[in-house]
Each structure stands twice: as structure tokens, then as C-alpha cells.
Protein backbone atom coordinates (compact mmCIF):
# COMPACT_ATOMS: atom_id res chain seq x y z
CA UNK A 1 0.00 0.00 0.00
CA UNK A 2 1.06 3.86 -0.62
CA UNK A 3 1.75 6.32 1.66
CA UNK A 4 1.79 10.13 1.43
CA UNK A 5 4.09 11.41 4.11
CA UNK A 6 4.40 15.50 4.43
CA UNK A 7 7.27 15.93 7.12
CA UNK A 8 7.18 19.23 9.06
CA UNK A 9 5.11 22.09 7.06
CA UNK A 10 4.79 24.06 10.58
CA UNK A 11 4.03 27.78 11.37
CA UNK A 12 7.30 28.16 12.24
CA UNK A 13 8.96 27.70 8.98
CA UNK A 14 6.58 27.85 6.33
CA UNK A 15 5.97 31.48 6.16
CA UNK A 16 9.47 32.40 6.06
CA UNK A 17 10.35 30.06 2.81
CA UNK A 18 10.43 31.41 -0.84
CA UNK A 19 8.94 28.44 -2.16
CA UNK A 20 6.15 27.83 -0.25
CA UNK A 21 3.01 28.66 -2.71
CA UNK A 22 4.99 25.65 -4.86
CA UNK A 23 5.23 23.27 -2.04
CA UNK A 24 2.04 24.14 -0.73
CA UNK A 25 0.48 23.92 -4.06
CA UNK A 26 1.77 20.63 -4.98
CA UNK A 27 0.90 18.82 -1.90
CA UNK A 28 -2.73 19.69 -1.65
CA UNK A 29 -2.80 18.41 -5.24
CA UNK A 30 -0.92 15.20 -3.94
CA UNK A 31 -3.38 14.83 -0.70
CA UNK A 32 -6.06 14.89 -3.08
CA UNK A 33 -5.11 11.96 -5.44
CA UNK A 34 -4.04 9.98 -2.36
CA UNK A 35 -7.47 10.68 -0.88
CA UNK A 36 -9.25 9.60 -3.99
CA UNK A 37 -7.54 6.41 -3.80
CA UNK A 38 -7.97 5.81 -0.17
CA UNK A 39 -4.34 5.67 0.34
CA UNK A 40 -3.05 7.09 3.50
CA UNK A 41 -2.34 10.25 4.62
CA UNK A 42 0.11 11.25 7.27
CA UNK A 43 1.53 14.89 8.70
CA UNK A 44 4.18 14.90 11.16
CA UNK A 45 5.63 17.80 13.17
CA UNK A 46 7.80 18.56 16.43
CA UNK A 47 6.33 17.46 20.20
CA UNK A 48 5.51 20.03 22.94
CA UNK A 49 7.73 19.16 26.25
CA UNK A 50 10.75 17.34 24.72
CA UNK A 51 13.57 17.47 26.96
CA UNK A 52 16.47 19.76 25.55
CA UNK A 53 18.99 17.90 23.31
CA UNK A 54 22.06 20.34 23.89
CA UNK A 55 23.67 19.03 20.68
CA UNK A 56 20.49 19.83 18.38
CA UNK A 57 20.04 23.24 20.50
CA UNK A 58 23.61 24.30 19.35
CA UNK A 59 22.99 23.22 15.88
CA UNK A 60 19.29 24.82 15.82
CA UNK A 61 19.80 27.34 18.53
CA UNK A 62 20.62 30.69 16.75
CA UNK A 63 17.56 29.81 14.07
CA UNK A 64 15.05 29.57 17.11
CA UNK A 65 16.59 32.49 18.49
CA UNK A 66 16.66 35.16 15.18
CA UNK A 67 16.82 38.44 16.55
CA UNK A 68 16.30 37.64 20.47
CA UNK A 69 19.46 37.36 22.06
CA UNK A 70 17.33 34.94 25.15
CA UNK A 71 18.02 31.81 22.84
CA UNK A 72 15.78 29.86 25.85
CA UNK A 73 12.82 32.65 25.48
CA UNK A 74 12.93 32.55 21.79
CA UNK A 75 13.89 28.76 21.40
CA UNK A 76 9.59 28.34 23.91
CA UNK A 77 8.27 30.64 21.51
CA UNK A 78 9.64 29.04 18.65
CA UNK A 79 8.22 25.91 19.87
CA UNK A 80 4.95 27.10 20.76
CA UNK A 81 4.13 28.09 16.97
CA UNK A 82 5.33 24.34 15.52
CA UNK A 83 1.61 23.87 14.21
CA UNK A 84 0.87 22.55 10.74
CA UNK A 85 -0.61 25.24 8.50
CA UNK A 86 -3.93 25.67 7.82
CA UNK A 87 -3.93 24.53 4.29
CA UNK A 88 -2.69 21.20 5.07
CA UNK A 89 -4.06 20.56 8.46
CA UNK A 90 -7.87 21.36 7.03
CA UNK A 91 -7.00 18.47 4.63
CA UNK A 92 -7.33 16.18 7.52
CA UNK A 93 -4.93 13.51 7.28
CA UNK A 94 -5.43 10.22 8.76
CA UNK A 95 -2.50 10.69 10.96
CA UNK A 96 -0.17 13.02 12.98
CA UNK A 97 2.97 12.13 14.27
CA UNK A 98 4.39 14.01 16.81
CA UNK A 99 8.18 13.45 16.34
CA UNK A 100 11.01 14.96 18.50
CA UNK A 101 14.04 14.24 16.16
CA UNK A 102 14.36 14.57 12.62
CA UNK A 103 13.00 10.94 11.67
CA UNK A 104 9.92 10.57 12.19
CA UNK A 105 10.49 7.36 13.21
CA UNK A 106 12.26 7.36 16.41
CA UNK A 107 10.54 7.43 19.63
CA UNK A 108 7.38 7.12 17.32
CA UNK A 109 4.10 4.81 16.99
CA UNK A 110 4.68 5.31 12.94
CA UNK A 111 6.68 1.64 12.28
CA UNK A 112 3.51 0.21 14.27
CA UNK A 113 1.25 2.21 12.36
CA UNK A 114 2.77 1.31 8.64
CA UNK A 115 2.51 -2.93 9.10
CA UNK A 116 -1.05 -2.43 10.76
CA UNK A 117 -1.90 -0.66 7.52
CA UNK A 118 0.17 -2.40 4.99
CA UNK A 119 1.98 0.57 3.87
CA UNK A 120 5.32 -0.77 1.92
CA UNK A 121 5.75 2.88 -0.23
CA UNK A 122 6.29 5.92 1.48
CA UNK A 123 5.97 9.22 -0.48
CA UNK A 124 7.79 11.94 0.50
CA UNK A 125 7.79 15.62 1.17
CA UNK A 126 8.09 18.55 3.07
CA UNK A 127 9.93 21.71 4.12
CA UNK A 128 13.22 20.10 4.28
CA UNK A 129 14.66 17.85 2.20
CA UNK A 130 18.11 17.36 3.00
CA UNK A 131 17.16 17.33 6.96
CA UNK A 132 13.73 15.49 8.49
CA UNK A 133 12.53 14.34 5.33
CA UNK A 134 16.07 12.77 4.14
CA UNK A 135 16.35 10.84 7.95
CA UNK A 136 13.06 10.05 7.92
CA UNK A 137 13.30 8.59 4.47
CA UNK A 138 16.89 6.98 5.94
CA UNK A 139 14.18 5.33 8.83
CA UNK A 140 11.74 3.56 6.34
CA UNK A 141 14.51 2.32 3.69
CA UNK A 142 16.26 0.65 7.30
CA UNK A 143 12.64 -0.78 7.92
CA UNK A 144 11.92 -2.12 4.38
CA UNK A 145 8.94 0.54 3.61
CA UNK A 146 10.24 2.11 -0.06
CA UNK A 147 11.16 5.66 -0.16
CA UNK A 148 10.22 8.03 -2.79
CA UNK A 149 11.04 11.69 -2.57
CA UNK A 150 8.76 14.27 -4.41
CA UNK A 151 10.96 16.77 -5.05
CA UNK A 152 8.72 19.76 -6.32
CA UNK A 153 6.55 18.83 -3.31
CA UNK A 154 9.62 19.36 -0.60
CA UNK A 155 12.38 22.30 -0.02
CA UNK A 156 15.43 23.39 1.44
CA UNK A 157 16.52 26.76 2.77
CA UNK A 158 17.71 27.48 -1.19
CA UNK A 159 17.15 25.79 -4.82
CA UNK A 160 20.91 25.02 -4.89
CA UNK A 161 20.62 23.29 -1.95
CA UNK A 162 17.36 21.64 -2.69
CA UNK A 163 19.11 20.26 -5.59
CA UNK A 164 22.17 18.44 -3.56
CA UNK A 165 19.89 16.90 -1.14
CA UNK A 166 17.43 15.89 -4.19
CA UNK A 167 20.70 13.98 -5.44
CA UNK A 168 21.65 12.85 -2.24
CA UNK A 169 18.20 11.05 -1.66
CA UNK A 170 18.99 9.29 -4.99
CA UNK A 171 22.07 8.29 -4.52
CA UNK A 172 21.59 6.83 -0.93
CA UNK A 173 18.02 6.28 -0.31
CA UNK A 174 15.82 5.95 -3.46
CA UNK A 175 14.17 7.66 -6.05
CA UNK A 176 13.02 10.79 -6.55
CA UNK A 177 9.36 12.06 -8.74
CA UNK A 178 8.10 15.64 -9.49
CA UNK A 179 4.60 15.79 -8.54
CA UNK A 180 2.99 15.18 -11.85
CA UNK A 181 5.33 12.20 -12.04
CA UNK A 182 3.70 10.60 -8.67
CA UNK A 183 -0.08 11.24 -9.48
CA UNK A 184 0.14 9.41 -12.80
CA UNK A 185 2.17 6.29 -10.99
CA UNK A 186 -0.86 6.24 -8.75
């Protein structure tokens, strides 16, 4: 059975990206085939109350923070605003997965949740491709669910760098569809 997976298309981020009428665009247009063929839909984004991971926090620390020099302050408010947006969330998926790492698998009911449904093809996208998306993807490949990236449906912080992490999903993980690509395999 196929999956669509959308990893991480939060409050926080989304607003702030370039290429989010594309992404945004392309994945209601993805939910929507899925839907039509009863195939799954699942959303994941970060969990409230995670205990600090000091190495993450100095990795993600100064993006939390922006302009606040209180990287705690900033790092709560940052968290507080990790909601999906609208436009997806009103889609309503069949399920959310409330990670607190980059895969979406650790620490996570989603293995448990893909043999209960059958699901051996993950498709993939989301705000980040070469970060929770990629590891995620990393996660399923490890537990014999295939990974497909949809790379017009999924972004990185610029199209240069969108384009590395496209060809490092291919060359590590699986392949990789544009979005017109995935709704006529389907």
C-alpha cells in the first residue's frame, strides 16, 4: 500500500520560505489523489515538552533564536508556533505524528502504524529535504517501507541546496518524482 508522508510544514517555517506557494500547491494536489484512492495520509511535526537535546540546541539554537538574544525565550516561543498550516491541516490527514528528532520514526508509533496498515511505499515531502525528510526517508529504507522523494513537493533553505539533497536522496536512499510524475504512478 502507498503512503503520502508531508514531514514538518509548521508555522514556524513555512511562512518564512520562498517556495512555499509551490510546495504548498503541490501537496494539496498530492493529498487529493491519495485521498481519492484511499491511500493514507500522514503529517508529522515537532512534540511540545521534549527534553532539551544540547547538541540539536547548538545546531538549531541561533535559528530559534533570530533576533532575540534569550536563545531559551525565543527557542519556547519558537516551539509554541510548531503547528501545521492551515492549508494542510484542514485536509485532515489520517494521521499526525508528533516526532522529536528529525526521523519521524524514532521514539514514534509510525513503524507500528505502517505494518497495521500495509503501507510498503512511502511518499515523501516537506519543508526540508536534506534534513527530516532525508532521515526520515533513511528510517523507512532501514525498515523495508520504499522511499520516494517528491521533489517539487519538498524544499530546502535554497534551490541550490534543494538540488544536492534531491541527489543525495537518490544516490543513498531511493528515487526521486516531481509531482505530476507521482499522481500518474498512482
Amino acid at each position: 500500500m502507498k503512503s503520502l508522508i508531508i514531514i514538518d510544514m509548521v508555522n514556524a517555517d513555512v511562512p518564512k520560505r520562498k517556495d512555499k506557494n509551490k510546495l504548498i500547491s503541490n501537496q494539496l494536489k498530492l493529498i487529493d489523489a491519495f485521498k481519492k484512492k484511499c491511500f493514507r495520509i500522514i503529517f508529522t511535526k515537532g512534540k511540545l515538552g521534549v527534553k532539551l537535546n544540547t547538541v540539536m540546541d547548538k545546531l538549531w539554537g541561533d535559528e530559534y533564536a533570530g533576533k532575540n538574544k534569550n536563545k531559551k525565550k525565543a527557542r519556547k516561543e519558537f516551539l509554541w508556533n510548531i503547528s501545521i498550516i492551515d492549508e494542510l491541516l484542514k485536509t485532515k490527514p489520517n494521521k499526525i505524528i508528533f516526532k522529536e528528532a528529525y526521523s519521524a520514526f524514532y521514539k514514534t508509533d509510525l513503524e507500528r502504524y505502517c505494518k497495521k496498515n500495509k503501507i510498503n511505499e512511502l511518499y515523501f515531502c516537506g519543508i526540508s529535504s536534506g534534513c527530516c525528510v532525508y532521515f526520515t526517508a533513511v528510517d523507512a529504507a532501514y525498515r523495508r517501507i520504499q522511499p520516494y522523494l517528491i521533489k517539487d513537493a519538498s524544499g530546502s533553505v535554497s534551490e541550490k541546496q534543494h538540488k544536492i539533497n534531491v541527489n543525495n536522496f537518490e544516490t543513498v536512499i531511493g528515487p526521486s518524482l516531481s509531482t505530476k510524475e507521482v499522481l500518474d504512478r498512482i
